[in-house]
C-alpha atoms as a PDB file:
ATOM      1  CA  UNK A   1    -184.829 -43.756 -60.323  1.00  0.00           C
ATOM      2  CA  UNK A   2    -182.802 -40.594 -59.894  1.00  0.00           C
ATOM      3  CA  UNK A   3    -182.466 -39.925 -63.680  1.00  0.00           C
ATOM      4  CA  UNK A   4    -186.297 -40.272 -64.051  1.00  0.00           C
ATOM      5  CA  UNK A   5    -186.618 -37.904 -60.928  1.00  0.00           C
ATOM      6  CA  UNK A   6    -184.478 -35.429 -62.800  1.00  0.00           C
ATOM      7  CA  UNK A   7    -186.020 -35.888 -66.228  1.00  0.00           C
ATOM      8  CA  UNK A   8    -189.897 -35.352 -64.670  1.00  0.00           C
ATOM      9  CA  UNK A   9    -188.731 -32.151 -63.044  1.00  0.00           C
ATOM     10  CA  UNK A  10    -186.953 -30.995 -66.583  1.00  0.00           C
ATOM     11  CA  UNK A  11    -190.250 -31.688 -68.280  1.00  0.00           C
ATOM     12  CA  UNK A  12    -192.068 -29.728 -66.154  1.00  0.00           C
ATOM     13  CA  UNK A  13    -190.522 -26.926 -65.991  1.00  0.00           C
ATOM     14  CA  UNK A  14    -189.997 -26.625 -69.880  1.00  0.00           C
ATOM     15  CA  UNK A  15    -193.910 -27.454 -70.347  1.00  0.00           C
ATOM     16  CA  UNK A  16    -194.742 -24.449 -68.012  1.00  0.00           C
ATOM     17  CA  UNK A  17    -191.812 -22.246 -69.547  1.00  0.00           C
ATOM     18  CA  UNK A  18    -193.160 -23.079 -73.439  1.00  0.00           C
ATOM     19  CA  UNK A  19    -196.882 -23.597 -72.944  1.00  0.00           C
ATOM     20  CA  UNK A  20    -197.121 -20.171 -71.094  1.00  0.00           C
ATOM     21  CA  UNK A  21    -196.957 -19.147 -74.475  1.00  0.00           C
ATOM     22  CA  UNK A  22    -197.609 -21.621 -77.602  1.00  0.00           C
ATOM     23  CA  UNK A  23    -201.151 -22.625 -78.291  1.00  0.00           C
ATOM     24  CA  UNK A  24    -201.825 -21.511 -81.721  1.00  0.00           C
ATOM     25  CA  UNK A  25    -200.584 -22.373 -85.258  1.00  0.00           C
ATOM     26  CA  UNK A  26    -199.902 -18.582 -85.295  1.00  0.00           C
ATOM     27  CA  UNK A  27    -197.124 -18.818 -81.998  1.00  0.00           C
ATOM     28  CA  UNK A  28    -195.694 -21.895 -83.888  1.00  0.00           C
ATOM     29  CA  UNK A  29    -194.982 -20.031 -86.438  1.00  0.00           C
ATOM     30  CA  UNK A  30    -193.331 -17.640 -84.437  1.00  0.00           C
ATOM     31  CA  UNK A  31    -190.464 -20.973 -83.992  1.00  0.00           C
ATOM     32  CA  UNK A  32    -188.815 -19.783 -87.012  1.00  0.00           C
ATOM     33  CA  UNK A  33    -187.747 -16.131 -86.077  1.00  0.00           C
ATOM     34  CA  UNK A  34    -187.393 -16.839 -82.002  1.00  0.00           C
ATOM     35  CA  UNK A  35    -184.503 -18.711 -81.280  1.00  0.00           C
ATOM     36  CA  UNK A  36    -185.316 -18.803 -77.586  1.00  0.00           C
ATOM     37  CA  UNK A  37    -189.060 -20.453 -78.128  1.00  0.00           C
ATOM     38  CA  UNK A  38    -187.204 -23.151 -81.057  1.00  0.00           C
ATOM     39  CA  UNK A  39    -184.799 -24.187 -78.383  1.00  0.00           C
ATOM     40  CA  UNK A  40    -187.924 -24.420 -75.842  1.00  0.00           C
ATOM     41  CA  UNK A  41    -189.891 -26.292 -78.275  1.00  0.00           C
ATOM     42  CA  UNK A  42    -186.875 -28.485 -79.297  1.00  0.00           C
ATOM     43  CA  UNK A  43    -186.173 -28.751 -74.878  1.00  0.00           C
ATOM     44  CA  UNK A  44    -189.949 -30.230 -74.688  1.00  0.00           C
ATOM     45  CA  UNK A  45    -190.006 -32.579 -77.290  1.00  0.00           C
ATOM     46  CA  UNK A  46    -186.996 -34.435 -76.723  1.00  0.00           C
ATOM     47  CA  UNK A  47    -187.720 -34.053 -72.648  1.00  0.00           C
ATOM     48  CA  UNK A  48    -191.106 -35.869 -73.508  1.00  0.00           C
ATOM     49  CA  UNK A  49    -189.431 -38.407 -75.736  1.00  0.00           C
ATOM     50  CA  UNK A  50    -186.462 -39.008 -73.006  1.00  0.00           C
ATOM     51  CA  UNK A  51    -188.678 -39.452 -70.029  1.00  0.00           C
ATOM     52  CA  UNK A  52    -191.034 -42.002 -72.145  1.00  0.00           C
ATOM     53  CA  UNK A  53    -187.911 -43.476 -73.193  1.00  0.00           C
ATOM     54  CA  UNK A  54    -186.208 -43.729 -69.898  1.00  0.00           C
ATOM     55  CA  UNK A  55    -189.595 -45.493 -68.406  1.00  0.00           C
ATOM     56  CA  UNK A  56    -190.085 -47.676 -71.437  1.00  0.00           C
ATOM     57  CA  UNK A  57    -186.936 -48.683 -71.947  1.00  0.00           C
ATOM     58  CA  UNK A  58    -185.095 -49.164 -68.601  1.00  0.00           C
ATOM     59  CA  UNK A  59    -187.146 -48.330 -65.565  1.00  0.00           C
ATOM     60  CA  UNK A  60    -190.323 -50.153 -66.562  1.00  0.00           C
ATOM     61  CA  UNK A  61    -188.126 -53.422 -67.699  1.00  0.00           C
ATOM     62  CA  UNK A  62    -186.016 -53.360 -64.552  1.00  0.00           C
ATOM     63  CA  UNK A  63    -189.216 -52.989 -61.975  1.00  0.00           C
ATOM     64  CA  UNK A  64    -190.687 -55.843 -63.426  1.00  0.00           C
ATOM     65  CA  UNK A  65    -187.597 -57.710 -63.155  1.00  0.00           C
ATOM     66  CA  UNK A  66    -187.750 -56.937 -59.584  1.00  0.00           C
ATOM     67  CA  UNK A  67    -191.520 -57.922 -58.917  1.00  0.00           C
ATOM     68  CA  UNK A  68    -190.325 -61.294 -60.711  1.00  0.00           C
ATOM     69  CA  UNK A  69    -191.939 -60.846 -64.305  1.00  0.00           C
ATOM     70  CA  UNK A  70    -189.957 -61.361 -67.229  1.00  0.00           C
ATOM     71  CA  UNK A  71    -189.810 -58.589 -69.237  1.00  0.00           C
ATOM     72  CA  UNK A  72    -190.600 -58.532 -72.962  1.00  0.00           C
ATOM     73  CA  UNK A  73    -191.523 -56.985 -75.928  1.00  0.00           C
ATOM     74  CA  UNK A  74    -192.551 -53.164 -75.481  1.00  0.00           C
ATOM     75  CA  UNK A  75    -196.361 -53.949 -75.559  1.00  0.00           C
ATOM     76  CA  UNK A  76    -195.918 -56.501 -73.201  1.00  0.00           C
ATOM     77  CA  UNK A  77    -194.407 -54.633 -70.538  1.00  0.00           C
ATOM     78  CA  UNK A  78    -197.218 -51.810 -70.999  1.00  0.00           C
ATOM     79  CA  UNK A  79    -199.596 -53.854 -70.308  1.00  0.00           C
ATOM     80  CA  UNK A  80    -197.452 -55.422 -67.289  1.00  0.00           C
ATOM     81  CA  UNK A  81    -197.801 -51.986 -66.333  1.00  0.00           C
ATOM     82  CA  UNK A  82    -201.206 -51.345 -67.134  1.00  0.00           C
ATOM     83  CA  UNK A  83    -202.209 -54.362 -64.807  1.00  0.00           C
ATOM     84  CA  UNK A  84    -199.906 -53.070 -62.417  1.00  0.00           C
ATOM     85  CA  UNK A  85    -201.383 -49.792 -62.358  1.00  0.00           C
ATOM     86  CA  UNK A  86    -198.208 -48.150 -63.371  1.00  0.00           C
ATOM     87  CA  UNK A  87    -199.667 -46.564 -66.325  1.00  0.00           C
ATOM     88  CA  UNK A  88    -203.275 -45.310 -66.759  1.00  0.00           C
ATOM     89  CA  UNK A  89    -203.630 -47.770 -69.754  1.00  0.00           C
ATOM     90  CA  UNK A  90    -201.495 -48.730 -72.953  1.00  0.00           C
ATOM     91  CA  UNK A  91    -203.602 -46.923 -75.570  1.00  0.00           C
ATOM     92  CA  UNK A  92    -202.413 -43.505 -73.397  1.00  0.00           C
ATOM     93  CA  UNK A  93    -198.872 -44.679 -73.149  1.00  0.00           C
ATOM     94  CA  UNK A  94    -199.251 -45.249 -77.407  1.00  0.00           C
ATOM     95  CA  UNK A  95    -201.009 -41.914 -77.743  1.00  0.00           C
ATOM     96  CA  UNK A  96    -197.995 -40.471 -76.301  1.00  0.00           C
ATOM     97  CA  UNK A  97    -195.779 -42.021 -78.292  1.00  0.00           C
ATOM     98  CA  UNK A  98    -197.652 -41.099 -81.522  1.00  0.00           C
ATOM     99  CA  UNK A  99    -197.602 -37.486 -80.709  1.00  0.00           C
ATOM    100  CA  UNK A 100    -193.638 -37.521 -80.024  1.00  0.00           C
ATOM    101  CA  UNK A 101    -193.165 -38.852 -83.109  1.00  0.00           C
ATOM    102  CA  UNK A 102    -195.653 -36.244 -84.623  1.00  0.00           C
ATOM    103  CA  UNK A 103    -193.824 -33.434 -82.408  1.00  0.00           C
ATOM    104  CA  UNK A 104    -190.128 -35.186 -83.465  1.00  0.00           C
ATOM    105  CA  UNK A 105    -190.931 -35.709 -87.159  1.00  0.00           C
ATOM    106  CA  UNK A 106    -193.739 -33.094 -88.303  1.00  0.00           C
ATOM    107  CA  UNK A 107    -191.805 -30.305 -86.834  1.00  0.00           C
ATOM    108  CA  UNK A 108    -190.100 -28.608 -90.025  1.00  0.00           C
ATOM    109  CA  UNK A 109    -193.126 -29.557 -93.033  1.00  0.00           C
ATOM    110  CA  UNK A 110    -196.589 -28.836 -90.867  1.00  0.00           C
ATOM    111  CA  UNK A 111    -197.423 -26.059 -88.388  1.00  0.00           C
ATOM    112  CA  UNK A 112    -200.648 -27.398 -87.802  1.00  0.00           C
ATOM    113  CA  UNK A 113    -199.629 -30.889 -86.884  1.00  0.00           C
ATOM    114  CA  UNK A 114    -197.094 -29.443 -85.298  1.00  0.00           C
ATOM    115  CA  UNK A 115    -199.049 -27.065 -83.036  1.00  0.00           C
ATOM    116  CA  UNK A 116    -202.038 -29.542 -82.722  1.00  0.00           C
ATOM    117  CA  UNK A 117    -199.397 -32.496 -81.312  1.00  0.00           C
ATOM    118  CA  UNK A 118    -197.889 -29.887 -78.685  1.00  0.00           C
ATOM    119  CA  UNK A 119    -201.091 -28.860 -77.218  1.00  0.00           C
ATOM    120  CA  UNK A 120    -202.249 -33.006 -77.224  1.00  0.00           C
ATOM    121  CA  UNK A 121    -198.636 -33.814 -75.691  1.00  0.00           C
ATOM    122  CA  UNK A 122    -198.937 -30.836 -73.307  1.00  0.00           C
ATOM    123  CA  UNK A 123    -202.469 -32.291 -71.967  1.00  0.00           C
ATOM    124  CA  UNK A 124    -200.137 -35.506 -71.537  1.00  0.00           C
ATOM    125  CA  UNK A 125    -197.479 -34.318 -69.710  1.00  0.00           C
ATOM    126  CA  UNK A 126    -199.290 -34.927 -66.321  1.00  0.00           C
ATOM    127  CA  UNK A 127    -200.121 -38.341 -67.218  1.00  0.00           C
ATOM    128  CA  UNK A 128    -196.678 -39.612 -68.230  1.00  0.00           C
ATOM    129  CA  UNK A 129    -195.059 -37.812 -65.003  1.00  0.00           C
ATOM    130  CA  UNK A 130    -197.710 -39.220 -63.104  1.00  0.00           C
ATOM    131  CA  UNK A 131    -196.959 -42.811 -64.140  1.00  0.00           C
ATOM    132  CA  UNK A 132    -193.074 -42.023 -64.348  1.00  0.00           C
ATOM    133  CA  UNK A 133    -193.191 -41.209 -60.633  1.00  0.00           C
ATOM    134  CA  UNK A 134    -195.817 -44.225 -60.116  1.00  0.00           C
ATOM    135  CA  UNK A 135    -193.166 -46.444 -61.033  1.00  0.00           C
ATOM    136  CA  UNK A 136    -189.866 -44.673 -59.139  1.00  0.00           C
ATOM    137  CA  UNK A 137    -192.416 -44.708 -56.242  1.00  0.00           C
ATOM    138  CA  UNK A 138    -192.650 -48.562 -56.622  1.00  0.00           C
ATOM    139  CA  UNK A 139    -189.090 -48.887 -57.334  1.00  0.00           C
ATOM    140  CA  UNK A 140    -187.955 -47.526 -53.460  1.00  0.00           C
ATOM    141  CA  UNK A 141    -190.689 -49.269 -52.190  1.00  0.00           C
ATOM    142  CA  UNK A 142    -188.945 -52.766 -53.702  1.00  0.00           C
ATOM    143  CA  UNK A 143    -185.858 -51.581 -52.579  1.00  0.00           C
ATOM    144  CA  UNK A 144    -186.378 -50.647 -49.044  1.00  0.00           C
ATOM    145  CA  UNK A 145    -187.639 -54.511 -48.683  1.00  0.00           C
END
């Protein structure tokens, strides 16, 4: 719960540090020659992948082991969560996870994807913090029982 705490407030404050600048193809390709917005760029991808991966991976699994459902597959749990209003729905939580990989993996050939992923994953970053602190929120309330 503490290490998704820490990883929504990282995300945060990187989206507000690089998004206070990037929105167009032609401030991507400003990455190349500005060491300081690369390493902010490279700071919000893998603080979006970590925090779905954190939530997918670990918290999500262990809060349903605590409300007594056995975790499973990925897609099952999301749409554990879904019902359990953890998550707006599983086609956001897979739109998400599309773009990181766009963000992770389109980041040296495509400027355009590139750019076009960061603004989508950007107008995410409420939404996965949102259901990140959704289910920490759940996770003291099972705890304090």
């Amino acid at each position: 719960m503490r290490v998704t705490e820490k990883e929504c407030k990282h995300l945060l404050d990187t989206d507000q540090r690089l998004f206070g600048d990037l929105s167009t193809i032609e401030v991507a390709q400003r990455i190349e020659q500005d060491p300081v917005l690369a390493e902010r760029l490279d700071a919000f991808v893998g603080r979006f992948g970590r925090l779905q991966d954190t939530v997918g991976d670990k918290l999500l699994p262990a809060l349903l082991t605590a409300l007594a459902e056995r975790p499973g597959p990925a897609i099952d749990n999301q749409d554990k969560a879904e019902e359990f209003g953890f998550i707006e729905s599983v086609d956001a939580w897979m739109e998400m996870r599309k773009l990181r990989n766009q963000m992770v993996h389109e980041y040296i050939e495509d400027l355009a994807v590139l750019s076009s992923a960061l603004r989508a994953g950007h107008t995410y970053v409420p939404t996965l913090v949102h259901a990140a602190l959704r289910c920490v929120a759940e996770a003291h309330r099972l705890s304090a029982r």
